[in-house]
Protein backbone atom coordinates (compact mmCIF):
# COMPACT_ATOMS: atom_id res chain seq x y z
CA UNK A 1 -31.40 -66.46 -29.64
CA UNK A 2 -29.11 -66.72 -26.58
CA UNK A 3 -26.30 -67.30 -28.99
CA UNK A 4 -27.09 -64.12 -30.66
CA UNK A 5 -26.24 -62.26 -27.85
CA UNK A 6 -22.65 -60.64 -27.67
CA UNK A 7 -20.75 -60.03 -24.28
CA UNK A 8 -21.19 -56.84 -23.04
CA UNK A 9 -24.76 -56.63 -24.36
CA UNK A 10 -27.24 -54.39 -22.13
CA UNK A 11 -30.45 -55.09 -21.47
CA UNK A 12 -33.59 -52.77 -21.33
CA UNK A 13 -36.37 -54.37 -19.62
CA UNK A 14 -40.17 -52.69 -19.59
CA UNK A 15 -41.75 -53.37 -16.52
CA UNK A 16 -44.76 -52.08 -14.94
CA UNK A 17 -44.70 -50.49 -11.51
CA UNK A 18 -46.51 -53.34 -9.29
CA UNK A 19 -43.58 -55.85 -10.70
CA UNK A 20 -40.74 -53.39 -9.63
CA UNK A 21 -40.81 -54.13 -5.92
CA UNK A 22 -40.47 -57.59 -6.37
CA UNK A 23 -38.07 -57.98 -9.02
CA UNK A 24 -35.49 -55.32 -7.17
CA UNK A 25 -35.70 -57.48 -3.98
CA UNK A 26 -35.45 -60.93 -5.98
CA UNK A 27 -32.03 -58.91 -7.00
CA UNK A 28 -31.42 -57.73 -3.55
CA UNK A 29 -31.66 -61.31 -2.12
CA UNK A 30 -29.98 -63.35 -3.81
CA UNK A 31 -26.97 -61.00 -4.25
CA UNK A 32 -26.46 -60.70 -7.65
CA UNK A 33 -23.41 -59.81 -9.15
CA UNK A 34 -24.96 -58.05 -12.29
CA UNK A 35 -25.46 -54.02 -12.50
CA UNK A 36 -28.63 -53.43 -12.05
CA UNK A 37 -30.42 -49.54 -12.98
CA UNK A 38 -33.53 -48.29 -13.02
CA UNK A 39 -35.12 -45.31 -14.52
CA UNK A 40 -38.68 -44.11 -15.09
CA UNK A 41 -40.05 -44.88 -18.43
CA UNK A 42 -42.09 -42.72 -21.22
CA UNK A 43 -44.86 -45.16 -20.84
CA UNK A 44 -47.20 -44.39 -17.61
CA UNK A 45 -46.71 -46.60 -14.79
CA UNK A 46 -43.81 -48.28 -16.17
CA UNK A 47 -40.02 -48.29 -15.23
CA UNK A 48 -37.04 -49.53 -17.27
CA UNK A 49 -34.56 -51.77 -15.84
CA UNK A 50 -31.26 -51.68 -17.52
CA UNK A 51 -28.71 -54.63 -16.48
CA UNK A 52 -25.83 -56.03 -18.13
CA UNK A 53 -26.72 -59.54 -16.12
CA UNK A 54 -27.68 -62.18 -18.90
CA UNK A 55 -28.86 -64.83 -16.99
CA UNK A 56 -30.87 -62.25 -14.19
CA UNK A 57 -32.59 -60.07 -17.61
CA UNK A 58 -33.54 -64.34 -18.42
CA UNK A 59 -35.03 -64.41 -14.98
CA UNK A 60 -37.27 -61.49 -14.97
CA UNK A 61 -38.59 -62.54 -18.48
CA UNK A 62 -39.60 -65.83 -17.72
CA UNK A 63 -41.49 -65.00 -14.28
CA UNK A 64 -42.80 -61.12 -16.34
CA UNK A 65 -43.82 -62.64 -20.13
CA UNK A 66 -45.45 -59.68 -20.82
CA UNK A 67 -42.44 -57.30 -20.75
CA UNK A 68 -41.24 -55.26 -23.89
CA UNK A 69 -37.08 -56.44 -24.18
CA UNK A 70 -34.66 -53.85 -25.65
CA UNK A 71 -31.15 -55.24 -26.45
CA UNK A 72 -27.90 -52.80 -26.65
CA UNK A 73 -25.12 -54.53 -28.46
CA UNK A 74 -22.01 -53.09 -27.26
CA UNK A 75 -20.11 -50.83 -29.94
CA UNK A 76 -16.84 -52.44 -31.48
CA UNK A 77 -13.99 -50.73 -30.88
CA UNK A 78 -12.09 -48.86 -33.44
CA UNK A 79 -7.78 -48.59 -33.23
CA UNK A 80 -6.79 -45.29 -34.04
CA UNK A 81 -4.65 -45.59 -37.43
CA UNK A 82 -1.68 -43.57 -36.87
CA UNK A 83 1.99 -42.97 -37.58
CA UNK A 84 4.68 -43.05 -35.17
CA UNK A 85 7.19 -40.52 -36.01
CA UNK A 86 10.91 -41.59 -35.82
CA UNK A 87 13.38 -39.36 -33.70
């Protein structure tokens, strides 16, 4: 699945609120270079954390199993088609 995954990719993570603490200062500590933002969820007592960081989004899923994973693939970008008009 790894391979799957193109650059640029964001990560939504589900997590509930008693994991939050620890996950933010796992980030905190070990100085991450990855984005990291969080924002409250729909679901009660949960908070999403969105982070471009593929190997820290790896990290929080293998020490959280239970959290729901939403992956953003970046959109490709489109070259205007356009004429250059001779002077």
């Amino acid at each position: 699945m790894q391979n799957d995954i193109k650059e640029g990719s964001t990560f939504q993570i589900l997590v509930d609120n008693w994991s939050l603490g620890g996950i933010v200062e796992d980030w905190y500590e070990r100085h991450e270079t990855c984005d990291l933002r969080l924002r409250k969820a729909k679901t009660k007592g949960h908070t999403v954390i969105e982070t471009k960081g593929v190997m820290f989004a790896s990290r929080i899923v293998q020490w959280h199993p239970g959290v729901k994973v939403n992956i953003i693939e970046p959109k490709p970008c489109v070259k205007a088609q356009g004429t250059v008009a001779n002077k």
